[in-house]
Protein backbone atom coordinates (compact mmCIF):
# COMPACT_ATOMS: atom_id res chain seq x y z
CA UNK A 1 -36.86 -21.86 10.76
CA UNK A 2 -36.19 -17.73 9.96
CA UNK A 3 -33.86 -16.88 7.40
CA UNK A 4 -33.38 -13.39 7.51
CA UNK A 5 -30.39 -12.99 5.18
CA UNK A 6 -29.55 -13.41 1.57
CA UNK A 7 -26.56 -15.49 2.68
CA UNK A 8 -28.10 -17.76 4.54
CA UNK A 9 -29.52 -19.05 1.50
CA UNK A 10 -25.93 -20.32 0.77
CA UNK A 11 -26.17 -22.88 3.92
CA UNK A 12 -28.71 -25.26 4.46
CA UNK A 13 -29.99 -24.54 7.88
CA UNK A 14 -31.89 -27.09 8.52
CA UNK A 15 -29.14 -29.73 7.77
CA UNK A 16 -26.99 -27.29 10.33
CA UNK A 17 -29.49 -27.38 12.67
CA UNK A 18 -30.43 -31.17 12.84
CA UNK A 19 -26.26 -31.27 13.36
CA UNK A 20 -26.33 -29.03 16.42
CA UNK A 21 -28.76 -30.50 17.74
CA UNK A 22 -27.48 -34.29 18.07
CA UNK A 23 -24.48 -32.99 19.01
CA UNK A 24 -24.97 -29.98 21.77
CA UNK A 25 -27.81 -30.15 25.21
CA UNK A 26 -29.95 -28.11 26.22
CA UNK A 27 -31.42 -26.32 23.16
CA UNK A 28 -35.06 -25.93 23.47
CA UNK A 29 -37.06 -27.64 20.79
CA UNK A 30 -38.72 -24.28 19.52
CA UNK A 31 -38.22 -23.02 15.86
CA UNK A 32 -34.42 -21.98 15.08
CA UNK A 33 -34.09 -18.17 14.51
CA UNK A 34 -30.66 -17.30 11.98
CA UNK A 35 -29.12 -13.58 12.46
CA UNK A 36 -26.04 -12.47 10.06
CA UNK A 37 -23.79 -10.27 12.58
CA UNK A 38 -20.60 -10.14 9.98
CA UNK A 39 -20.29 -10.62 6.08
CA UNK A 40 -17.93 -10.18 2.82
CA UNK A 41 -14.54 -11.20 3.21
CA UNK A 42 -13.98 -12.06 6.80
CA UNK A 43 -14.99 -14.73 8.58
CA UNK A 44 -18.80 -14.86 8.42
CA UNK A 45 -20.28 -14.90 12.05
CA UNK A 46 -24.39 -15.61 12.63
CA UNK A 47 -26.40 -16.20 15.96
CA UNK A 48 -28.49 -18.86 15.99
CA UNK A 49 -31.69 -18.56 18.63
CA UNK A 50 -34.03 -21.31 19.87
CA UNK A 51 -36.00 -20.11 22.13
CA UNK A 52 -34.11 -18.62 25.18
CA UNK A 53 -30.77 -20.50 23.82
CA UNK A 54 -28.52 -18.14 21.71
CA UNK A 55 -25.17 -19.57 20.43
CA UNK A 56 -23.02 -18.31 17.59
CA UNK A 57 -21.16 -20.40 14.17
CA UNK A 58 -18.29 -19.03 12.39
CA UNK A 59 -17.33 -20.23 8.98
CA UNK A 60 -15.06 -18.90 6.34
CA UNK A 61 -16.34 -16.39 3.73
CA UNK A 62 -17.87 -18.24 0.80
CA UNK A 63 -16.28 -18.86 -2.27
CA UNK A 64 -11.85 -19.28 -2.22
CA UNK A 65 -9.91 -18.48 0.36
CA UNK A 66 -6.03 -18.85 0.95
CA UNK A 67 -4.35 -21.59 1.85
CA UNK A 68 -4.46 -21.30 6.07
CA UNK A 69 -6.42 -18.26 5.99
CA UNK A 70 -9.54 -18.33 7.99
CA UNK A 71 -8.48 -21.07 9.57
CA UNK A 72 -11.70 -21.83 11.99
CA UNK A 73 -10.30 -25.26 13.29
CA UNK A 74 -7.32 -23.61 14.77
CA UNK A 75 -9.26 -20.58 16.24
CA UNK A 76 -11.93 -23.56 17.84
CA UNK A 77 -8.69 -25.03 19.17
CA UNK A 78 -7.25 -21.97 20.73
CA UNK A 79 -10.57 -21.42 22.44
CA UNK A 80 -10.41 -24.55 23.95
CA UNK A 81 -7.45 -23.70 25.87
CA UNK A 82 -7.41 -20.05 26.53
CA UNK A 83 -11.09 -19.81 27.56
CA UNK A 84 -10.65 -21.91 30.90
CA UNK A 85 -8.00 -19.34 31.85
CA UNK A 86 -8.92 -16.08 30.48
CA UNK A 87 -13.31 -16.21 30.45
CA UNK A 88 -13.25 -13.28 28.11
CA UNK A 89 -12.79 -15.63 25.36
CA UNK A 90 -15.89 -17.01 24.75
CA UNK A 91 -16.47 -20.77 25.49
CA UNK A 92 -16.54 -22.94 22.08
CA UNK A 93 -19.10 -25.67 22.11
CA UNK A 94 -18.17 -27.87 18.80
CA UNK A 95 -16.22 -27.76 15.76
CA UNK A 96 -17.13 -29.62 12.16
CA UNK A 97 -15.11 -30.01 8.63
CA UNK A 98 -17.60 -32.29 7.18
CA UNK A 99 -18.61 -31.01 3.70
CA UNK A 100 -21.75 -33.03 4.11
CA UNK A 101 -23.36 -30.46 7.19
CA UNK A 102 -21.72 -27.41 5.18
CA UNK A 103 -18.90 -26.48 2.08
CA UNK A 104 -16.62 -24.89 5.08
CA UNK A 105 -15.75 -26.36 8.26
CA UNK A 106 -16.93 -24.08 11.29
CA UNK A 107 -17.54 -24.01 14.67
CA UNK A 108 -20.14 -22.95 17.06
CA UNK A 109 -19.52 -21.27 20.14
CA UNK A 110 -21.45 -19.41 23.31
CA UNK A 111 -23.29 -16.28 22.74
CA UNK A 112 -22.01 -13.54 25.15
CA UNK A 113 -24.64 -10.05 25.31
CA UNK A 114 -23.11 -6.66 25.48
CA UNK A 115 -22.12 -3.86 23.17
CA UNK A 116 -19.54 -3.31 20.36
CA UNK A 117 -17.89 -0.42 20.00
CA UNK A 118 -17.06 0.37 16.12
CA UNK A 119 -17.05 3.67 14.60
CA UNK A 120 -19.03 5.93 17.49
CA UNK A 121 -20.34 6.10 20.99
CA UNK A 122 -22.87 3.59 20.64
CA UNK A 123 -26.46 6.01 22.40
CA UNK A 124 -26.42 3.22 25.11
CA UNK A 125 -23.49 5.43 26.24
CA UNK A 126 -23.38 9.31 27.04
CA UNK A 127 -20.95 10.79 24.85
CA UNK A 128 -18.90 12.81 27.86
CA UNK A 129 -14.61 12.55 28.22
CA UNK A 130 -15.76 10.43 31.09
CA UNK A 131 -17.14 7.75 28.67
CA UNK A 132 -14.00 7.78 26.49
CA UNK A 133 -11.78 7.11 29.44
CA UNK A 134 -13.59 4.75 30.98
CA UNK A 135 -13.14 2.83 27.59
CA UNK A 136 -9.52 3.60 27.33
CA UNK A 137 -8.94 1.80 30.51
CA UNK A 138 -11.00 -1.12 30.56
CA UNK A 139 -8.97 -1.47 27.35
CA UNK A 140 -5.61 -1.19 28.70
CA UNK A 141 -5.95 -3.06 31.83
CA UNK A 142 -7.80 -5.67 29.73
CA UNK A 143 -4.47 -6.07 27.53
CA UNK A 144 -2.86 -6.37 30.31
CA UNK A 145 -4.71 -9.09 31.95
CA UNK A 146 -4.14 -11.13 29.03
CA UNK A 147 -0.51 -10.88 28.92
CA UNK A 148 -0.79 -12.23 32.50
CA UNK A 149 -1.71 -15.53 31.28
CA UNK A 150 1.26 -17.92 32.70
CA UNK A 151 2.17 -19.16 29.48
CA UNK A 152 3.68 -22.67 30.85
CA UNK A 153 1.03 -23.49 33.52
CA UNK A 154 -2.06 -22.85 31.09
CA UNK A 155 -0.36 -25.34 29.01
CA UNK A 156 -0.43 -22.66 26.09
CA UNK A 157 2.66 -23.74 24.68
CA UNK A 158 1.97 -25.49 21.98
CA UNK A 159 -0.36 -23.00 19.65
CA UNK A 160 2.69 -20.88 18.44
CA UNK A 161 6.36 -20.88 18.87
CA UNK A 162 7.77 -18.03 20.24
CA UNK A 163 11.50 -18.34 18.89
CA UNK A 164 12.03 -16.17 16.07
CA UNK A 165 9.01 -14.90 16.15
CA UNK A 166 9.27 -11.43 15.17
CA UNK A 167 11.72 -12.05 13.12
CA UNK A 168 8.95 -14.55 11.56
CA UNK A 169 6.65 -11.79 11.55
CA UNK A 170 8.69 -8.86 9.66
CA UNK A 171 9.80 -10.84 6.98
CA UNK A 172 6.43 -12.57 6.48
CA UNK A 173 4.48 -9.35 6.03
CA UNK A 174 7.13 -7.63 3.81
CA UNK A 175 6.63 -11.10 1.71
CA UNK A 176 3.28 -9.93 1.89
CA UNK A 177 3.39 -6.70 1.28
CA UNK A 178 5.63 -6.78 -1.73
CA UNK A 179 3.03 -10.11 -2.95
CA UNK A 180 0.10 -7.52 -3.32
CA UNK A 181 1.92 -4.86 -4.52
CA UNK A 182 -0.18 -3.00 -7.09
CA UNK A 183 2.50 -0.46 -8.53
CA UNK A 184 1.46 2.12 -6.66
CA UNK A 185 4.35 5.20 -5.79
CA UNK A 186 4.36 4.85 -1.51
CA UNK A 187 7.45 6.79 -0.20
CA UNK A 188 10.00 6.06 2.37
CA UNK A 189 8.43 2.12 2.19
CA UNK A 190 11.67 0.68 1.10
CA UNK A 191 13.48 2.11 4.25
CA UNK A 192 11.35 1.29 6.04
CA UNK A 193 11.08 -2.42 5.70
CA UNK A 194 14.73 -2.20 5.33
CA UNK A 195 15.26 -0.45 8.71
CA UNK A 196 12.85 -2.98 9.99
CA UNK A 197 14.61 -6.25 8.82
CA UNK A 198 18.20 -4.50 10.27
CA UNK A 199 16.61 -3.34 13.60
CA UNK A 200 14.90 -6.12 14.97
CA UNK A 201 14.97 -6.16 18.75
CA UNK A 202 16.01 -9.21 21.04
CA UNK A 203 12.70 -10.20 23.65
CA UNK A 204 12.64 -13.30 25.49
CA UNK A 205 10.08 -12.57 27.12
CA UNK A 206 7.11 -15.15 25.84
CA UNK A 207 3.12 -13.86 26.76
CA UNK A 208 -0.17 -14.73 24.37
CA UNK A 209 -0.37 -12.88 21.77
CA UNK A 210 -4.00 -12.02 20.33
CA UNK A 211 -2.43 -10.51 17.16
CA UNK A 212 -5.42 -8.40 16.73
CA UNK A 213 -6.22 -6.72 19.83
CA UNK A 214 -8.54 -3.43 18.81
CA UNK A 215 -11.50 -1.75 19.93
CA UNK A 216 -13.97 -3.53 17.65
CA UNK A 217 -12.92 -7.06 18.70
CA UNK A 218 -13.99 -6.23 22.11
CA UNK A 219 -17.78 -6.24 23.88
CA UNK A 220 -18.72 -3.99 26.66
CA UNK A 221 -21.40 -4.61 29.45
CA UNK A 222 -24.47 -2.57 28.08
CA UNK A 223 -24.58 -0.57 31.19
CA UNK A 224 -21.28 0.02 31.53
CA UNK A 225 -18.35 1.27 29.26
CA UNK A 226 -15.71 0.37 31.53
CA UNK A 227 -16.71 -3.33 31.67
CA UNK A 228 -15.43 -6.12 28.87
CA UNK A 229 -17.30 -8.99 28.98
CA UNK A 230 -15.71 -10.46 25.73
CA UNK A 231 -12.61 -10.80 23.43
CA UNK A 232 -13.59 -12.08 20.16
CA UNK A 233 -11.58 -13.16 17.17
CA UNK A 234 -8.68 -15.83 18.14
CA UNK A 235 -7.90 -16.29 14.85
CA UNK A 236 -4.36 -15.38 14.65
CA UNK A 237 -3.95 -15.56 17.87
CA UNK A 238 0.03 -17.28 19.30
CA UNK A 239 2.41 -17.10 21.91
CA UNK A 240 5.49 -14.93 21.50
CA UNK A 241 7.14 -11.02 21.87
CA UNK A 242 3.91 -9.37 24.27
CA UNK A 243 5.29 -5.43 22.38
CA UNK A 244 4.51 -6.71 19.00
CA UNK A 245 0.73 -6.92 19.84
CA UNK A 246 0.95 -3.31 21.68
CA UNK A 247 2.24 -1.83 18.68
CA UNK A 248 -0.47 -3.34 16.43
CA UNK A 249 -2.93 -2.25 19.01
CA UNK A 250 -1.36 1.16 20.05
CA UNK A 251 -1.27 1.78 15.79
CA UNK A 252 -5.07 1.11 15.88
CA UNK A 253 -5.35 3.63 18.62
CA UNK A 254 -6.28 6.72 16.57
CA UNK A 255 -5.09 10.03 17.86
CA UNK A 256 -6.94 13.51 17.03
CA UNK A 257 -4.26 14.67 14.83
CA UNK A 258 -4.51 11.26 12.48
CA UNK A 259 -4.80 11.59 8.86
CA UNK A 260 -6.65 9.45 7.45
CA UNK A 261 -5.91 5.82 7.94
CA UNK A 262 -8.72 4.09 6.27
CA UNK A 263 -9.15 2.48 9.66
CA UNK A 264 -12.00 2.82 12.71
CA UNK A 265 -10.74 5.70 14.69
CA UNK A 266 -13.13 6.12 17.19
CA UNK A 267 -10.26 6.62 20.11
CA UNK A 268 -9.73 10.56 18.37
CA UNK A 269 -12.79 11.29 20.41
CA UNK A 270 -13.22 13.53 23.58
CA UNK A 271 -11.66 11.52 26.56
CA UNK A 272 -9.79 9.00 24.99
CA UNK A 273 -6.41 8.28 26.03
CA UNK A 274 -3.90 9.55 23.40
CA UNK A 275 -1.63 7.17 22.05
CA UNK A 276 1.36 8.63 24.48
CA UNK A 277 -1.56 7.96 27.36
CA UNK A 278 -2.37 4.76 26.20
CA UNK A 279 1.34 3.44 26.55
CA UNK A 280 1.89 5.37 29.73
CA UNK A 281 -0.69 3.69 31.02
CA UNK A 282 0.09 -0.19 29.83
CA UNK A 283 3.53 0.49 31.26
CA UNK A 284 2.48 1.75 34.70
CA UNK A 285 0.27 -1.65 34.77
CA UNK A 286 2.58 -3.95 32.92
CA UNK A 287 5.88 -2.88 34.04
CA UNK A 288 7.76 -3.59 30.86
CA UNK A 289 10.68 -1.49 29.45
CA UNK A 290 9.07 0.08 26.50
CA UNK A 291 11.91 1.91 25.99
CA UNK A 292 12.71 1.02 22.21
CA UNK A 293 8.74 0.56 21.10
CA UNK A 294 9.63 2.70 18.22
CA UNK A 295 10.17 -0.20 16.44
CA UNK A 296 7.59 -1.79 17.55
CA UNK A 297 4.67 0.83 16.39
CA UNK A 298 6.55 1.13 13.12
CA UNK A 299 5.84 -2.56 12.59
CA UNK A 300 2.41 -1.84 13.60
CA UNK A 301 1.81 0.67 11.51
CA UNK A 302 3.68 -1.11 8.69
CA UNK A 303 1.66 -4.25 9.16
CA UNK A 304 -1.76 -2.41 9.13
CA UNK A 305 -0.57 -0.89 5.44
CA UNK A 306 0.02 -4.49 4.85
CA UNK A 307 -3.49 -5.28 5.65
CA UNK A 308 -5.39 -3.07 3.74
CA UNK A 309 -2.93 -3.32 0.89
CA UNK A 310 -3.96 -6.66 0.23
CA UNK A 311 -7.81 -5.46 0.37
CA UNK A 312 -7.02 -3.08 -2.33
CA UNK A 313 -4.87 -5.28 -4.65
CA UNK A 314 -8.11 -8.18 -4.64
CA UNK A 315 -10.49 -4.39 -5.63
CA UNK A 316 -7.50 -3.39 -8.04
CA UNK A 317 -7.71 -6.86 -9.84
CA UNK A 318 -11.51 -7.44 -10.07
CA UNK A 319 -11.70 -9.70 -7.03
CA UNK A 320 -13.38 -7.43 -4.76
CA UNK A 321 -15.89 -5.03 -6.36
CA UNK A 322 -17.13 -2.79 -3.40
CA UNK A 323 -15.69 0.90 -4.50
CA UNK A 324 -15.19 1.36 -0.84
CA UNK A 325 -12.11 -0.34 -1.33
CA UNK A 326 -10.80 2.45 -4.32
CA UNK A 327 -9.27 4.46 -1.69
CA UNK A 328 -7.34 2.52 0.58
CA UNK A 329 -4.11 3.56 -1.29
CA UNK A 330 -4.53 6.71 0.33
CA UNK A 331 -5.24 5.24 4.10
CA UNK A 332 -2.04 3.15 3.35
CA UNK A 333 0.31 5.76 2.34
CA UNK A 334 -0.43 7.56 5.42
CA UNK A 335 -0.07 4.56 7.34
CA UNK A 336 3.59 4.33 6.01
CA UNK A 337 4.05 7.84 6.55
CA UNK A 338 2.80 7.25 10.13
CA UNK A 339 5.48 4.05 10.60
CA UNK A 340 8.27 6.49 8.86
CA UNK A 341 7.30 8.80 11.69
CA UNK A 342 7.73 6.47 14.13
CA UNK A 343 10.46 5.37 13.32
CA UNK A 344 12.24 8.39 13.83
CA UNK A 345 10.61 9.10 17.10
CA UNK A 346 8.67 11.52 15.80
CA UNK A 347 5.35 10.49 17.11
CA UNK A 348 4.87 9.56 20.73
């Protein structure tokens, strides 16, 4: 067995791998090979090799983690059911919560092979415009598809519940938000969530909703940029208002003019659709009135502050200690600036 990381130490491998192996076919009987892809405070994700057989466990990060946070049982669930109708979502294989194989439960799912985009054009790529479009759209009609799922025939029903969602959703990350709060001076944040909590629009109109739909979660074919060949990250992932996950996703969206969002914003690059292009674009494919989304990308942008302002109260008390974390005030500030801007219809 290879263990190439200092967390695998953490995890008996052996013990995982004498699970796995009484419990999924196939894998060759050839010494087990352990790669880290993800670590800190997410969910930890490794690939585990045997031979020509790749598959991939997800487990909480170690040590204490909130009550229904990383919640892998759920996201092993939600695999089971969306995968058979929408193959981007990788297919899960088997799930365990005995603290006897390992201290979290996890699951293990199938490896899919393909490219990430995080930060920059990976060099697989030519950096051109045509690249960067080519992205844009495999990204947007890739949304789309999803939204397409019927709902009632997939027999989806039953991992959320779409009344009173949003609703749900507002008041939940204002909870949040005012939870982590650190003292910090953020302007225009109290009319904001006030303006959000009196403004909340009426959809009854009930798609999946990935709840965190970006660039990063996404894998391209390696020899082509406008291919997906995989959706990761089902996490949080429900059924209810389709515009609430475009204006998460359309917030993630950087444009060229940005300030600094303490976010990935690889989309301000040559040929990228602009945000403006980016909705134009879902709502030629979609056809959805998208006429008060205002409110909508102020949420987004409000719930991304919300995010990273619970990153920087665990750094502000001693929880977290990587210094990368110092600044986020200032990526979340500008995030609320960016919702206040919204929500006068100011930015798209």
């Amino acid at each position: 067995m290879v263990q190439k990381d200092i967390a695998d130490r953490k995890i008996d491998w052996k013990k995982i791998e004498n699970y796995i192996r009484t419990k999924i076919d196939g894998i060759p009987n050839s010494e087990i090979e352990i790669k880290q892809f993800t670590e800190g405070y997410s969910n930890l994700t490794y690939m585990i090799k045997s031979g020509d057989w790749e598959a991939v466990l997800r487990r909480p990060p170690f040590g204490y983690t909130p009550p229904k946070a990383h919640d892998m049982e759920r996201e092993y669930r939600i695999l089971e059911k969306i995968h058979p109708v929408f193959p981007l979502a990788p297919e899960p294989y088997i799930y365990c919560d005995d603290p006897e194989i390992m201290d979290k439960h996890f699951y293990v799912m199938e490896k899919r092979n393909g490219i990430v985009i995080d930060d920059d054009i990976p060099i697989e790529f030519e950096k051109t415009a045509k690249t960067g479009q080519q992205i844009s759209e495999a990204v947007v009609k890739t949304f789309v598809d999803l939204q397409r799922i019927d709902v009632e025939k997939s027999n989806l029903n039953d991992i959320g519940k779409p009344e009173g969602y949003l609703t749900r959703q507002v008041y939940g990350w204002i909870k949040r938000y005012k939870q982590s709060s650190t003292g910090d001076e953020v302007e225009n944040i109290e009319e904001i969530e006030k303006w959000l909590m009196e403004n909340i629009p009426t959809n009854e109109e009930v798609t999946v909703v990935h709840n965190d739909f970006k660039l990063n979660n996404m894998m391209f074919d390696q020899k082509d940029p406008g291919k997906v060949v995989a959706i990761f990250d089902w996490e949080l992932a429900t059924i209810g208002d389709p515009l609430t996950d475009l204006g998460s996703t359309v917030a993630y969206w950087a444009d060229k003019d940005d300030p600094d969002l303490g976010i990935n914003t690889i989309a301000n690059n040559k040929g990228f659709y602009s945000r403006r292009e980016f909705l134009e674009r879902y709502t030629q494919l979609s056809g959805r009135d998208v006429s008060n989304f205002n409110y909508y990308l102020t949420f987004g942008f409000y719930k991304l502050a919300g995010i990273l302002q619970q990153l920087y109260y665990r750094w502000k008390i001693g929880e977290m200690k990587d210094e990368r974390f110092s600044t986020l005030n200032r990526g979340i500030s500008n995030l609320i600036e960016m919702a206040n801007e919204a929500r006068n219809n100011r930015l798209l």
